[in-house]
Protein backbone atom coordinates (compact mmCIF):
# COMPACT_ATOMS: atom_id res chain seq x y z
CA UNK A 1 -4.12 -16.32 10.25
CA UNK A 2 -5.86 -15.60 13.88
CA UNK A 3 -5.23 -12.60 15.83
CA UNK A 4 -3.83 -14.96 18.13
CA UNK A 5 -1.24 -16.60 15.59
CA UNK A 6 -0.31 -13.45 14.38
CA UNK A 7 0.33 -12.45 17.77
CA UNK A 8 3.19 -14.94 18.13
CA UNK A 9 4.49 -14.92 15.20
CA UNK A 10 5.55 -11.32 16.19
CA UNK A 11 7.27 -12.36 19.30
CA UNK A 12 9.45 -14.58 17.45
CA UNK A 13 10.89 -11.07 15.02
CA UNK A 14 13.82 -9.83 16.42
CA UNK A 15 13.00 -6.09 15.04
CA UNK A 16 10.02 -4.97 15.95
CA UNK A 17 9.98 -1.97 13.30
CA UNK A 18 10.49 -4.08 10.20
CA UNK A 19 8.38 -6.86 11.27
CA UNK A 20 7.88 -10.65 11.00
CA UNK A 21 8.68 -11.98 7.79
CA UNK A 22 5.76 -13.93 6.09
CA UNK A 23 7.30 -14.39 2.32
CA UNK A 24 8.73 -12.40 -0.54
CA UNK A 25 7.56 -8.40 0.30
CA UNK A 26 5.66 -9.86 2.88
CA UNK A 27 5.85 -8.87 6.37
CA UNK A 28 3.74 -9.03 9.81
CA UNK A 29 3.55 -5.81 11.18
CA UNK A 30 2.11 -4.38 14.60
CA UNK A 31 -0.89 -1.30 14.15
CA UNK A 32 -1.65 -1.12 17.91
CA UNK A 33 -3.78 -4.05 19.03
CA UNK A 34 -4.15 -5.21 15.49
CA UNK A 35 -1.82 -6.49 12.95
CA UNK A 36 -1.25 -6.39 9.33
CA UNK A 37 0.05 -7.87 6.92
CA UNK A 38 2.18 -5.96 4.73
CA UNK A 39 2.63 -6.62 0.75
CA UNK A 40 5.00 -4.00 -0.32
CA UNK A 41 3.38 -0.42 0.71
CA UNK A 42 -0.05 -2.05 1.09
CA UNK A 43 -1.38 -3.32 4.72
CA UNK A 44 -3.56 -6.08 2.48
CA UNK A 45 -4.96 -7.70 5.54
CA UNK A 46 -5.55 -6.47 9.19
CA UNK A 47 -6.26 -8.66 11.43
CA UNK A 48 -7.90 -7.23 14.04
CA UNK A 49 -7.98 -8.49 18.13
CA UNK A 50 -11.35 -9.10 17.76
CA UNK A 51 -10.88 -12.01 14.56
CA UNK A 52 -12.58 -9.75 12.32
CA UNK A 53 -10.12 -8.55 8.87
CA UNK A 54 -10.01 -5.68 6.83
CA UNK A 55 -9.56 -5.81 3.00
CA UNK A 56 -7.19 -3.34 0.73
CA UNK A 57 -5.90 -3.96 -2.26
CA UNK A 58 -4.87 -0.17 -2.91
CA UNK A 59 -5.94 -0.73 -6.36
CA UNK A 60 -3.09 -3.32 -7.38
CA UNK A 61 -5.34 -5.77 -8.69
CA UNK A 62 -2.59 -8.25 -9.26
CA UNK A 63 -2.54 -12.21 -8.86
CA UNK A 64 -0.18 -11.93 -5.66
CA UNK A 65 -2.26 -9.44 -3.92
CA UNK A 66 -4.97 -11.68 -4.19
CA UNK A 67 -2.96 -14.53 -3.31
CA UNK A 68 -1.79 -13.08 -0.11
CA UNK A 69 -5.38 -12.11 1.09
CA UNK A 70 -6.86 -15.30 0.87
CA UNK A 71 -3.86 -16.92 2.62
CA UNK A 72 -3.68 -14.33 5.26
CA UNK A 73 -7.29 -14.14 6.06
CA UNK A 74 -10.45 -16.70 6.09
CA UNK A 75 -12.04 -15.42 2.47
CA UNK A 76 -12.06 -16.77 -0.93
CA UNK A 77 -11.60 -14.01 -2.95
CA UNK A 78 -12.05 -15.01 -6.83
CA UNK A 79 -11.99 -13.61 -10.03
CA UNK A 80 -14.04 -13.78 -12.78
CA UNK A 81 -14.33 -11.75 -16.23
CA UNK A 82 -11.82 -9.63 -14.35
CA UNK A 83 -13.66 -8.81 -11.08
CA UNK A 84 -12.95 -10.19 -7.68
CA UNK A 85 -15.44 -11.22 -5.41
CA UNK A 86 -15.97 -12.57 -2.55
CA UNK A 87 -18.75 -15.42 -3.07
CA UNK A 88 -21.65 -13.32 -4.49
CA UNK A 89 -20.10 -10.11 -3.35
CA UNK A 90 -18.43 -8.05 -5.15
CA UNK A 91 -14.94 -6.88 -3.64
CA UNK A 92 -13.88 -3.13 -2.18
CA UNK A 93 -11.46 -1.86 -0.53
CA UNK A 94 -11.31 -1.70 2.83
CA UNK A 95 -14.48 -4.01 3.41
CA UNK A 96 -14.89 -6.09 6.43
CA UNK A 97 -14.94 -9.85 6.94
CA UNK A 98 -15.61 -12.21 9.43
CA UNK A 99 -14.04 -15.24 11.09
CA UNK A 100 -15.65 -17.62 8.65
CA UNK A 101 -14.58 -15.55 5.49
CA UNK A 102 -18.27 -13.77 5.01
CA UNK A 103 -18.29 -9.73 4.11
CA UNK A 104 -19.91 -8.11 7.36
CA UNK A 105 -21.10 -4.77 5.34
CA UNK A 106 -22.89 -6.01 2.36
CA UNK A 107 -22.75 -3.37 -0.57
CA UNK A 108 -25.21 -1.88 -2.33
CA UNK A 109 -24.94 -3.43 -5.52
CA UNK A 110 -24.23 -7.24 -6.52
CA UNK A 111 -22.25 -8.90 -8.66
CA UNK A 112 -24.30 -8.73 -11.34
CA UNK A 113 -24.41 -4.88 -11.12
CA UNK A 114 -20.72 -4.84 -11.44
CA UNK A 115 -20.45 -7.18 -14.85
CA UNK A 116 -22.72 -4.83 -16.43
CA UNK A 117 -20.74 -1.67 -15.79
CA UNK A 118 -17.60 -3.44 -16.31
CA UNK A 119 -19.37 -4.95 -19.73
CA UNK A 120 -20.10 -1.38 -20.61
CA UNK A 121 -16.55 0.12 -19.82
CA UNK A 122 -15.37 -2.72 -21.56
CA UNK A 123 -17.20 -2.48 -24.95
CA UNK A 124 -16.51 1.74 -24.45
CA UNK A 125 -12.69 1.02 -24.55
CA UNK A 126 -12.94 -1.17 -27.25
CA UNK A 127 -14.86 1.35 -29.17
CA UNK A 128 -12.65 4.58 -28.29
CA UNK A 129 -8.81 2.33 -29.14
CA UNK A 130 -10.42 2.00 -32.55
CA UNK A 131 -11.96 5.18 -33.09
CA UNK A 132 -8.60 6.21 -32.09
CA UNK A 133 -6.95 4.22 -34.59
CA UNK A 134 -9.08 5.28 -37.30
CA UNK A 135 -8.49 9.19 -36.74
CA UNK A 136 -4.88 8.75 -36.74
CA UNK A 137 -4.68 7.41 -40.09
CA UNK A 138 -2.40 9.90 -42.61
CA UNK A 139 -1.85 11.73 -39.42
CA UNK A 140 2.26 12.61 -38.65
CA UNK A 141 1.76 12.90 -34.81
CA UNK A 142 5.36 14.53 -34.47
CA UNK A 143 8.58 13.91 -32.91
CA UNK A 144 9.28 12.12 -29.71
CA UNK A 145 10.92 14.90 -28.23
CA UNK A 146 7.94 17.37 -28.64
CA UNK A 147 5.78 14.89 -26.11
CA UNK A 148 9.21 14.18 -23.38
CA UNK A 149 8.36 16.32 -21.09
CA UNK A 150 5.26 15.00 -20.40
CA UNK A 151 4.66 13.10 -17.38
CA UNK A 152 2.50 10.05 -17.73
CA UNK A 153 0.04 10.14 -15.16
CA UNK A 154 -0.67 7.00 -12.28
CA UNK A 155 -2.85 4.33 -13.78
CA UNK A 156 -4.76 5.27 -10.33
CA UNK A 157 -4.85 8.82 -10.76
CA UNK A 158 -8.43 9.89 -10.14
CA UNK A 159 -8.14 13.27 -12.33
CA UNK A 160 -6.58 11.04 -15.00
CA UNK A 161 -9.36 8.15 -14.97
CA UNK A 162 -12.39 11.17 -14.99
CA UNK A 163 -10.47 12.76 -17.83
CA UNK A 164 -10.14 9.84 -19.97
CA UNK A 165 -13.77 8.33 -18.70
CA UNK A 166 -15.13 11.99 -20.33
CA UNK A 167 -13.28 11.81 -23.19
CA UNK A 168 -14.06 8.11 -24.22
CA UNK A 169 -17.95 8.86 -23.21
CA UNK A 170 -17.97 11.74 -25.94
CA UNK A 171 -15.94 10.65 -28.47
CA UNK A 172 -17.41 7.32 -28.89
CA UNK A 173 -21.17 9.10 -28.80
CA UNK A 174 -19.68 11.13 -31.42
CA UNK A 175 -19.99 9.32 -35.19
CA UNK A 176 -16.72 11.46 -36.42
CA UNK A 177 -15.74 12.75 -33.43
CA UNK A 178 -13.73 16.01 -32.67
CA UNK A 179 -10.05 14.73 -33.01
CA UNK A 180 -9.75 16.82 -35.94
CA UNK A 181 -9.86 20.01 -34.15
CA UNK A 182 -7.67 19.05 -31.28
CA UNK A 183 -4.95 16.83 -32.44
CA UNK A 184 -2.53 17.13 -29.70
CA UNK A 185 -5.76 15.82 -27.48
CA UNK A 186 -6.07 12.78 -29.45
CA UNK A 187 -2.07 12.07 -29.94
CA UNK A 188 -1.41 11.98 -25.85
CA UNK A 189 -3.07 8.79 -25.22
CA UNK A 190 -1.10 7.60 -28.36
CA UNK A 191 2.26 8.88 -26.26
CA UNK A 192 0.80 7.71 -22.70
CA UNK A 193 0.23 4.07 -24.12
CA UNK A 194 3.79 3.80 -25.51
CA UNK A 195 4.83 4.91 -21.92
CA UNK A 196 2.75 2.50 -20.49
CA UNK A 197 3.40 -0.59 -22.54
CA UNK A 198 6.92 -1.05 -20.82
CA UNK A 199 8.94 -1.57 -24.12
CA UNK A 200 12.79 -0.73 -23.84
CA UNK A 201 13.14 1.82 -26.42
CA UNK A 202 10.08 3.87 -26.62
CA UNK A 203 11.48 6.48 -28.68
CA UNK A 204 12.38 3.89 -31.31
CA UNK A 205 8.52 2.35 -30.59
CA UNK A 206 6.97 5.75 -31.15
CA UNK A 207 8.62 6.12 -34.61
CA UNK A 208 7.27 3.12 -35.93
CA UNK A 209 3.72 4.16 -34.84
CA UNK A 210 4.66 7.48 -36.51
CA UNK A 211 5.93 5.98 -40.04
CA UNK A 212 2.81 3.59 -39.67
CA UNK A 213 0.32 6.21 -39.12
CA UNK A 214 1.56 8.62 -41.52
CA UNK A 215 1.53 5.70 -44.31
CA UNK A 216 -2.11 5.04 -43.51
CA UNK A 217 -1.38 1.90 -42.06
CA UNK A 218 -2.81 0.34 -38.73
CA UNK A 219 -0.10 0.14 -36.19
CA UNK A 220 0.10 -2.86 -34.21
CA UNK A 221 2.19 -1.22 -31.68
CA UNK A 222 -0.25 1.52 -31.14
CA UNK A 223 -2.97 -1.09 -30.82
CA UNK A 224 -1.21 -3.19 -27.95
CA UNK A 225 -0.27 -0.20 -26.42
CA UNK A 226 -3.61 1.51 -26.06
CA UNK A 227 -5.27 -1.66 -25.29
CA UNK A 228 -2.31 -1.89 -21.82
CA UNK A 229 -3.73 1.18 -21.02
CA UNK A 230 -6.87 0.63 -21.44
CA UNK A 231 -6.57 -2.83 -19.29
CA UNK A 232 -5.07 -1.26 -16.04
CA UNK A 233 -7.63 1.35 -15.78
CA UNK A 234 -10.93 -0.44 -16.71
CA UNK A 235 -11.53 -1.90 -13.08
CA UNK A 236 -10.49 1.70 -11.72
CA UNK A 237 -13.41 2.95 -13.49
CA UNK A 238 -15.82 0.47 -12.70
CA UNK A 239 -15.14 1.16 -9.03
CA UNK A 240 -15.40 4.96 -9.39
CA UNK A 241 -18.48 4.11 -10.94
CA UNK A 242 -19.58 2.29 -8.39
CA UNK A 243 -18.94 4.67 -5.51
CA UNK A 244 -20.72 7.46 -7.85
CA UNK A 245 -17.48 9.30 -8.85
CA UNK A 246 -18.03 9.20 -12.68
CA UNK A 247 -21.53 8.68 -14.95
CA UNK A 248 -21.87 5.10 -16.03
CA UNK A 249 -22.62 6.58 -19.16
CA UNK A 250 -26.17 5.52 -19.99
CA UNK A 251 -27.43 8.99 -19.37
């Protein structure tokens, strides 16, 4: 959609505030001389007077966020092993395209860059939902009531994602690890990935784990769950990464 396009398609809304409707969530709205394209909370695309866009995802890497970019502006945006790009480049937030669809601020790093950190974060994960599973063997990680008032942090929680980054970088560099010593340390992300798996009745979930655990059996409901977790932080962490928030972990 051209500045231009968008331009009338706003004269035709009869409330300005709300905006022109584009689809399901979707609306045209007016940001001075520019105009965005609003998916939910997120201005996705902003088409700006001078036919240039700006990118943001706001971290929901989902299929219809990336749907309504590349119908809303002149990119491709693809995905593949999990990272979107744009061509060769590899997406951010907030980055600026052209008319024809081409990134105007090339980053620093290339695609290639990215599938190795994301390969490392990946095989990290993999490592720490086992280790994980290992140390909680013949464990009884108590009641459900003892962890309610909790609150499970925002996959996009950037205190949460450096926590969990430092703990998976020294627990899997760790042949034993130090679970044993801090058991309420390794039985939250147990908790947090029941939370975040979305089943109805997580109390009744977290009992099964409990029984399974305690019988020296490996839970497959702890498994999936830890594994959701794990798969809607993993690009947050590459992209912290990236921008030099957290260590890649080689050093």
């Amino acid at each position: 959609m051209t500045h231009e396009e968008a331009t009338q398609k706003f004269k035709r809304c009869r409330d300005k505030t709300n905006g022109y409707r584009l689809g399901n969530n979707t609306r045209l709205q007016q940001r001075g001389r520019a105009f965005a394209v609003r998916y939910y909370d997120t201005d996705v695309v902003m088409i700006r007077p001078d036919n240039t866009y700006r990118l943001n995802s706001d971290k929901w890497y989902t299929v219809t966020t990336k749907e309504r970019i590349n119908r809303f502006s002149p990119c491709r945006l693809s995905q593949t092993h999990g990272m979107w790009h744009i061509n060769s480049v590899p997406y951010t937030d907030r980055m600026l395209i052209d008319s024809g669809g081409n990134p105007i601020h090339l980053p620093s790093y290339t695609i290639d860059d990215v599938w190795k950190i994301k390969w490392r974060v990946d095989k990290l994960f993999s490592k720490f939902v086992k280790h994980i599973a290992k140390a909680a063997k013949y464990q009884d990680i108590g009641q459900w009531s003892s962890y309610g008032p909790r609150k499970t942090p925002s996959h996009t929680s950037r205190s949460h994602l450096a926590q969990l980054w430092d703990t998976i970088l020294v627990e899997t560099s760790m042949i034993n690890g130090k679970w044993g010593s801090d058991s309420d340390h390794l039985f939250k992300w147990i908790y947090f990935s029941v939370h975040n798996a979305g089943w109805r009745n997580k109390q009744l979930v977290f009992n099964m784990i409990r029984c399974d655990l305690m019988n020296g059996k490996d839970s497959r409901f702890m498994l999936d769950g830890l594994r959701i977790l794990a798969r809607r932080r993993k690009q947050h962490i590459v992209n912290m990464i990236l921008a030099g928030e957290l260590s890649d972990g080689t050093v």
